[in-house]
Each structure stands twice: as structure tokens, then as C-alpha cells.
N, C-alpha and C. Protein backbone atom coordinates (compact mmCIF):
# COMPACT_ATOMS: atom_id res chain seq x y z
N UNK A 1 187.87 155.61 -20.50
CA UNK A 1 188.00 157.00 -20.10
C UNK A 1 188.12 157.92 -21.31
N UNK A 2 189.41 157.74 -22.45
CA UNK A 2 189.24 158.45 -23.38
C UNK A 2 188.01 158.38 -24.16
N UNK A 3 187.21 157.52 -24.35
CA UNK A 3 185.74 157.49 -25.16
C UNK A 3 184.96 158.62 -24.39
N UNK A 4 184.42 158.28 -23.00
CA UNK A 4 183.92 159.28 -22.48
C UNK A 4 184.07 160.97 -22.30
N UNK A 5 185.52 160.90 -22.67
CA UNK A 5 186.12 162.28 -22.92
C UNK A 5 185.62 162.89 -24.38
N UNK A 6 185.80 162.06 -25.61
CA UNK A 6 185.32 162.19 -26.77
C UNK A 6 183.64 162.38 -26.62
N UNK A 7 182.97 161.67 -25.64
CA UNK A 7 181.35 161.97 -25.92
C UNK A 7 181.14 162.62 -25.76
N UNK A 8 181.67 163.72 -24.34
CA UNK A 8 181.51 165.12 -23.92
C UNK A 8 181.71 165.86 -24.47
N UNK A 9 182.98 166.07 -25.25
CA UNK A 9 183.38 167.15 -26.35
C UNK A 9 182.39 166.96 -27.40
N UNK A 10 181.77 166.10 -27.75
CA UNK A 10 180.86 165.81 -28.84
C UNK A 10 179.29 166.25 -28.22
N UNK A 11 179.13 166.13 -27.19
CA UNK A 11 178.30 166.45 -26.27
C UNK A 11 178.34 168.93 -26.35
N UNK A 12 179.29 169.06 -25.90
CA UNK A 12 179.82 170.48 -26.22
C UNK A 12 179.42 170.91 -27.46
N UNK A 13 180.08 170.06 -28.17
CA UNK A 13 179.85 170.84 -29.84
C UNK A 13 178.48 170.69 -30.22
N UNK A 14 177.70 169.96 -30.32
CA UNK A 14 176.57 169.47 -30.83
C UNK A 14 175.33 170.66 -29.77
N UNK A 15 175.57 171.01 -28.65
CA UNK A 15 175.16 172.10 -28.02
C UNK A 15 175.46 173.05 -28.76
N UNK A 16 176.73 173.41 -29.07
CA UNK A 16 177.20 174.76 -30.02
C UNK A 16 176.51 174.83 -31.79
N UNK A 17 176.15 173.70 -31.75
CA UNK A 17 175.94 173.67 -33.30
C UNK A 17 174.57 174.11 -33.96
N UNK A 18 174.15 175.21 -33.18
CA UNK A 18 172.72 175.62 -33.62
C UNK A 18 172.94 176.99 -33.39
N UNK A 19 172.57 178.10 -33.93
CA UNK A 19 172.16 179.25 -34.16
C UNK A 19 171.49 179.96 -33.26
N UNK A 20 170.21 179.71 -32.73
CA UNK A 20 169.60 180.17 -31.36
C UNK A 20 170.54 180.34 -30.41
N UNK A 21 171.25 178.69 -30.41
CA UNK A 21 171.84 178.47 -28.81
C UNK A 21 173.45 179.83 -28.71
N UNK A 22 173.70 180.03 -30.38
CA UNK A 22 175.08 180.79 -30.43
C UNK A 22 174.70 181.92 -30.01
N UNK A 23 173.23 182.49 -30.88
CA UNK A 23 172.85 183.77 -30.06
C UNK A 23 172.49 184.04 -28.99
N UNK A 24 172.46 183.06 -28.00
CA UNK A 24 171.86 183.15 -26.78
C UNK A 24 173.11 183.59 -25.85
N UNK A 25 174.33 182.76 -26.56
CA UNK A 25 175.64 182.95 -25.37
C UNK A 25 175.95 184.16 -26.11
N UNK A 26 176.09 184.47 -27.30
CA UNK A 26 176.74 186.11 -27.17
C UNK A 26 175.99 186.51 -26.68
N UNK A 27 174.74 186.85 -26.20
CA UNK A 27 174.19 187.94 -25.69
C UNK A 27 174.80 187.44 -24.17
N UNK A 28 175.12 186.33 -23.44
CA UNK A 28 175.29 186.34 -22.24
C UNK A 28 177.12 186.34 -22.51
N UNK A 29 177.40 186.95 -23.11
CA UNK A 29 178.93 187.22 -23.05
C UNK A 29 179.19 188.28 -22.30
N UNK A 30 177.57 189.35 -22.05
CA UNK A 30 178.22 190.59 -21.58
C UNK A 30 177.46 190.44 -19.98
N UNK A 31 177.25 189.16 -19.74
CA UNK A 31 176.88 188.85 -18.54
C UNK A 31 175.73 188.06 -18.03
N UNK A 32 175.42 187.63 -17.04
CA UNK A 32 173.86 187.19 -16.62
C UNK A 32 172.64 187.86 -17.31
N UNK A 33 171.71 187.11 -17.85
CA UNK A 33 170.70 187.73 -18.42
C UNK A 33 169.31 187.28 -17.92
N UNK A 34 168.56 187.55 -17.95
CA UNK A 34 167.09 186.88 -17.59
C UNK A 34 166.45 186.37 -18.67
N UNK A 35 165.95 185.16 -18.53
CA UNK A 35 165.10 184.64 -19.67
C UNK A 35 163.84 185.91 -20.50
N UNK A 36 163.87 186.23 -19.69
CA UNK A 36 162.51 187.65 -20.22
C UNK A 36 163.38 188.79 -20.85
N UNK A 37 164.92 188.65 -20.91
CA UNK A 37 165.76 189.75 -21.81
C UNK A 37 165.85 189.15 -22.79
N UNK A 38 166.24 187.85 -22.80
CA UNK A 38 166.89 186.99 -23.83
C UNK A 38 165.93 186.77 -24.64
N UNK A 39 164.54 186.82 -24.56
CA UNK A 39 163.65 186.43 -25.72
C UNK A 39 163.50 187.54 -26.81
N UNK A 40 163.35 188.52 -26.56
CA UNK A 40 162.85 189.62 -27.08
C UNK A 40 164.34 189.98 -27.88
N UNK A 41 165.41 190.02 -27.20
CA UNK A 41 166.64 190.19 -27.69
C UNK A 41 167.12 189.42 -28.95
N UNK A 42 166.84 188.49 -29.05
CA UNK A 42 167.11 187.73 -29.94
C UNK A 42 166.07 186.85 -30.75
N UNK A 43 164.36 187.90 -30.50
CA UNK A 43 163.24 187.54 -31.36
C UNK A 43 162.85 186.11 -31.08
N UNK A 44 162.78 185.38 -30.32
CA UNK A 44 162.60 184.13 -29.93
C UNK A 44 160.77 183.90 -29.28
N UNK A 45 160.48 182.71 -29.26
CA UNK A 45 159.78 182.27 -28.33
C UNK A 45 159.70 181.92 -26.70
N UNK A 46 159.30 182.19 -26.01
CA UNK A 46 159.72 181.76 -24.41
C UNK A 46 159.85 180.42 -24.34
N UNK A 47 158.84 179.58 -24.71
CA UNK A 47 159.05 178.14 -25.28
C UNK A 47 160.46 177.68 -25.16
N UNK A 48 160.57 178.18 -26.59
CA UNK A 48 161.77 177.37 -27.38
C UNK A 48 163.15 178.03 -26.42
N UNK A 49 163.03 179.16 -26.88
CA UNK A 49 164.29 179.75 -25.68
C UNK A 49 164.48 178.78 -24.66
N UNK A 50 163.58 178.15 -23.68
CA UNK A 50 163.91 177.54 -22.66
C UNK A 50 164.30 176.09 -22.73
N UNK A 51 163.84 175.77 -24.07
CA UNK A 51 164.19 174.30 -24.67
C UNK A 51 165.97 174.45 -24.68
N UNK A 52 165.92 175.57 -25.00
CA UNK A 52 167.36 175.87 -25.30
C UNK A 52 168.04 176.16 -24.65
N UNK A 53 168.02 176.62 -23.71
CA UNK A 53 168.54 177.01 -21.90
C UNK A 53 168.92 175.38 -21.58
N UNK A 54 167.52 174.65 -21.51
CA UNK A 54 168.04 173.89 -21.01
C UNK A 54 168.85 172.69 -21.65
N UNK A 55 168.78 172.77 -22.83
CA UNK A 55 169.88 171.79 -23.75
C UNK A 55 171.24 172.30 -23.36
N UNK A 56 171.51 173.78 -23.43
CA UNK A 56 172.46 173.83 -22.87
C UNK A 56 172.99 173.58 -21.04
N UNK A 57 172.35 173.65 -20.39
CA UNK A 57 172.34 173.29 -19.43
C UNK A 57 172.88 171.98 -19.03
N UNK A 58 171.76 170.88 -19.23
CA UNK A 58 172.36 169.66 -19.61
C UNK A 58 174.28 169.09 -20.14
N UNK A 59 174.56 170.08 -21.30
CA UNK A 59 175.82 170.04 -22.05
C UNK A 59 176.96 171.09 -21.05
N UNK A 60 176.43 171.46 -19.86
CA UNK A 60 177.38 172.39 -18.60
C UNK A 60 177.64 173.84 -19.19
N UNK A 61 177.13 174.53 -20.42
CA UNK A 61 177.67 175.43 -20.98
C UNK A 61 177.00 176.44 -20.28
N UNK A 62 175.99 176.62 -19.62
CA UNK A 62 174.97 177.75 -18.88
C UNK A 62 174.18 177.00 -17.61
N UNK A 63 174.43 177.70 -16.74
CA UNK A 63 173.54 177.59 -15.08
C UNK A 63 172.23 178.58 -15.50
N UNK A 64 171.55 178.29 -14.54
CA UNK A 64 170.29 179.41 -14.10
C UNK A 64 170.41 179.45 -12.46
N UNK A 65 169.57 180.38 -12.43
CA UNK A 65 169.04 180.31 -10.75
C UNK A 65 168.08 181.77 -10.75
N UNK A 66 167.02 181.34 -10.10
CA UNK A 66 165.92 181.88 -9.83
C UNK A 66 166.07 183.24 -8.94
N UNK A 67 165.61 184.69 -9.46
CA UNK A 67 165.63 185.59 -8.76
C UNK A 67 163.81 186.12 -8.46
N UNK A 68 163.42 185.87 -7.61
CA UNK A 68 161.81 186.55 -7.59
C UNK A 68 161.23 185.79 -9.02
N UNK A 69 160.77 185.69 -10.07
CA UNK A 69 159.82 185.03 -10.80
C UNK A 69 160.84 185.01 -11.70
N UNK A 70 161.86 185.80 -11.64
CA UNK A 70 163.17 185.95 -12.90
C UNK A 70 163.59 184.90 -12.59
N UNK A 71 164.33 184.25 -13.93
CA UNK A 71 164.64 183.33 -13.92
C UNK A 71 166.34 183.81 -15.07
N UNK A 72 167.14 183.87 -14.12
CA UNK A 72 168.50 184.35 -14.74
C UNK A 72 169.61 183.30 -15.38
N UNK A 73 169.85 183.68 -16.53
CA UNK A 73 171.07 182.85 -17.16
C UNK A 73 172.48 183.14 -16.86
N UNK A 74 173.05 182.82 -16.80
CA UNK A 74 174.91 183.21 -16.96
C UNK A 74 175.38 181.21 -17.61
N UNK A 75 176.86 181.92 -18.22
CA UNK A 75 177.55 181.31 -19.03
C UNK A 75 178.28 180.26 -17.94
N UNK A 76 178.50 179.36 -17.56
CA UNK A 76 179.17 178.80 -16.71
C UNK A 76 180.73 178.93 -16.22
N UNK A 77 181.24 178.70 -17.69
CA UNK A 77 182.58 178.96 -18.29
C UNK A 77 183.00 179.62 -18.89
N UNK A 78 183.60 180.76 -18.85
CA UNK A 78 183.79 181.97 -19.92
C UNK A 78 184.56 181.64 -21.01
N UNK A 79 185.55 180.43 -20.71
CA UNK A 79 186.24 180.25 -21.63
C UNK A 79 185.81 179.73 -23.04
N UNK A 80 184.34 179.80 -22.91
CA UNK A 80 183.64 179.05 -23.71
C UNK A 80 183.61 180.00 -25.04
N UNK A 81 183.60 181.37 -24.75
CA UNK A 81 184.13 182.50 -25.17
C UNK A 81 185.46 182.42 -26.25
N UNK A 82 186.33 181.74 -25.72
CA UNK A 82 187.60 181.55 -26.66
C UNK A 82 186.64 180.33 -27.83
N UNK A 83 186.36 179.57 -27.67
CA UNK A 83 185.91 178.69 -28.53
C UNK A 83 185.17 179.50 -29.75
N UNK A 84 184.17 180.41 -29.34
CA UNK A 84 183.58 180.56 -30.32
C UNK A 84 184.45 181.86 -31.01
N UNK A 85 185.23 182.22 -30.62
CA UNK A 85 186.17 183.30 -30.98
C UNK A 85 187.41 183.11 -31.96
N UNK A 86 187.39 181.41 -31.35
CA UNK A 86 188.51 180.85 -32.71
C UNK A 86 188.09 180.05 -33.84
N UNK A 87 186.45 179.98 -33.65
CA UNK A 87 185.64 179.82 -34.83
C UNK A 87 185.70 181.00 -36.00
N UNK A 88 185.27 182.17 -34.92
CA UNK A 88 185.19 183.18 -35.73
C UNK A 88 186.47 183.91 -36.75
N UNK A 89 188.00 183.24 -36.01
CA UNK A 89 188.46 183.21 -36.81
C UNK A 89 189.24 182.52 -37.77
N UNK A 90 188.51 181.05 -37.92
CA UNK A 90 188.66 180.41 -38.61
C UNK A 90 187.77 180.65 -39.81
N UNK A 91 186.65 180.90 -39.79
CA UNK A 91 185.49 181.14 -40.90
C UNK A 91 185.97 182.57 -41.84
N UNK A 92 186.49 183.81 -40.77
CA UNK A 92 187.32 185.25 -41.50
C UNK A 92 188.56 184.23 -42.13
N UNK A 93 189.45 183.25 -41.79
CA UNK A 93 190.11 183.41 -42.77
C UNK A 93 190.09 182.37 -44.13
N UNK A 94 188.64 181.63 -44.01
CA UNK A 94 187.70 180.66 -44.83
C UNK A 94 187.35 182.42 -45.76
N UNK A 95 186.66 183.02 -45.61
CA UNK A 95 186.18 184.06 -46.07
C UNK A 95 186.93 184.66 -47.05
N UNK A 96 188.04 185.10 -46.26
CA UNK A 96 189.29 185.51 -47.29
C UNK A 96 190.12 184.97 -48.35
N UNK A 97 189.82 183.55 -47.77
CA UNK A 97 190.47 182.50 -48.52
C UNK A 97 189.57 182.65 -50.21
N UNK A 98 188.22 182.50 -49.80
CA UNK A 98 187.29 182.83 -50.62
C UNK A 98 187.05 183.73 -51.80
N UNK A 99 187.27 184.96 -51.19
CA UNK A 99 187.35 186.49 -51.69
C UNK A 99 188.47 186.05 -52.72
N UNK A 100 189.49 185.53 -52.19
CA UNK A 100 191.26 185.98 -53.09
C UNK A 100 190.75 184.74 -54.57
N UNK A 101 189.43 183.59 -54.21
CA UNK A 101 189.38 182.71 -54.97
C UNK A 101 188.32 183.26 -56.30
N UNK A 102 187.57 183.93 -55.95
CA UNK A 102 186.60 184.47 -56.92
C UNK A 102 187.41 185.81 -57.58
N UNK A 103 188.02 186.59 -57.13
CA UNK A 103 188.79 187.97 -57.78
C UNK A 103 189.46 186.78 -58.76
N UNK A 104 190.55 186.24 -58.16
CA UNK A 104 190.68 185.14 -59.72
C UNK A 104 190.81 184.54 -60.93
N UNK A 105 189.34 184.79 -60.79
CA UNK A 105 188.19 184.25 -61.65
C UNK A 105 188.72 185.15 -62.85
């Protein structure tokens, strides 16, 4: 049971660990989006975008469901939100840590 718990979280992160897929959920932080917003929004391919929909998909982090030919995203879990939020401030205080190391110098 605990292994399987570890694959999923490893499963989670390894979804999170790409750039596209990060820009894809902030833009759906401010809600459901349609695949035809999300490309253009974040300069993408329709392709790949959807490679990426559905990797996340797979990893539970984003649903779809079909409106008329739209094809709409939302975030599954909002809390998914805190995660990347306590990245962000882990890296600001990597940053600072940084800054105070080069003045220093």
C-alpha cells in the first residue's frame, strides 16, 4: 500500500515537472478553459497541448468534457493550487538566498 502511495505522488510530480503542463494549470486557475483558449494563450500547438491535457489527465490533475465541438478543461483539484504556490515560495526564498550570496561577493 505505502509503495503504491509513493508511485502516485511520483506519478503527480512527474505530471508537474514540465513547463507547458505548469502553464496550462495557471491559466486554468482562473477556471474552465477550452482547448481552443488554451492554445493560443500560451503559444502552443493543438497537437501537443492535447498530449498534454491528456498526460495530465491520466495523473487526475485535469478532467475535460465536451461542450458542442468545445472541448473544455478544468483543474480537478484546486488544491493543486497550494502545491504550486509553495513551490513558488520555495524558489523566492532560493532566490533571495541567492541575491544576499552574490552582494557578498
Amino acid at each position: 500500500m505505502e509503495e503504491r502511495i509513493l508511485e502516485m505522488k511520483a506519478e503527480v510530480l512527474k505530471a508537474l515537472a514540465q513547463p507547458t503542463r505548469l502553464k496550462i494549470l495557471e491559466l486554468l486557475r482562473s477556471g474552465e478553459r477550452c482547448i481552443c483558449e488554451i492554445v493560443p494563450a500560451i503559444n502552443g500547438e493543438q497537437s501537443n497541448i492535447s498530449r498534454h491535457i491528456s498526460l495530465m489527465q491520466k495523473s487526475h490533475l485535469v478532467t475535460t468534457r465536451k461542450d458542442g465541438v468545445k472541448v473544455m478543461v478544468r483543474v480537478r483539484d484546486p488544491k493543486i493550487f497550494e502545491i504550486l504556490d509553495r513551490i513558488s515560495t520555495v524558489i523566492k526564498k532560493q532566490v533571495n538566498e541567492q541575491s544576499r550570496l552574490v552582494r557578498a561577493l
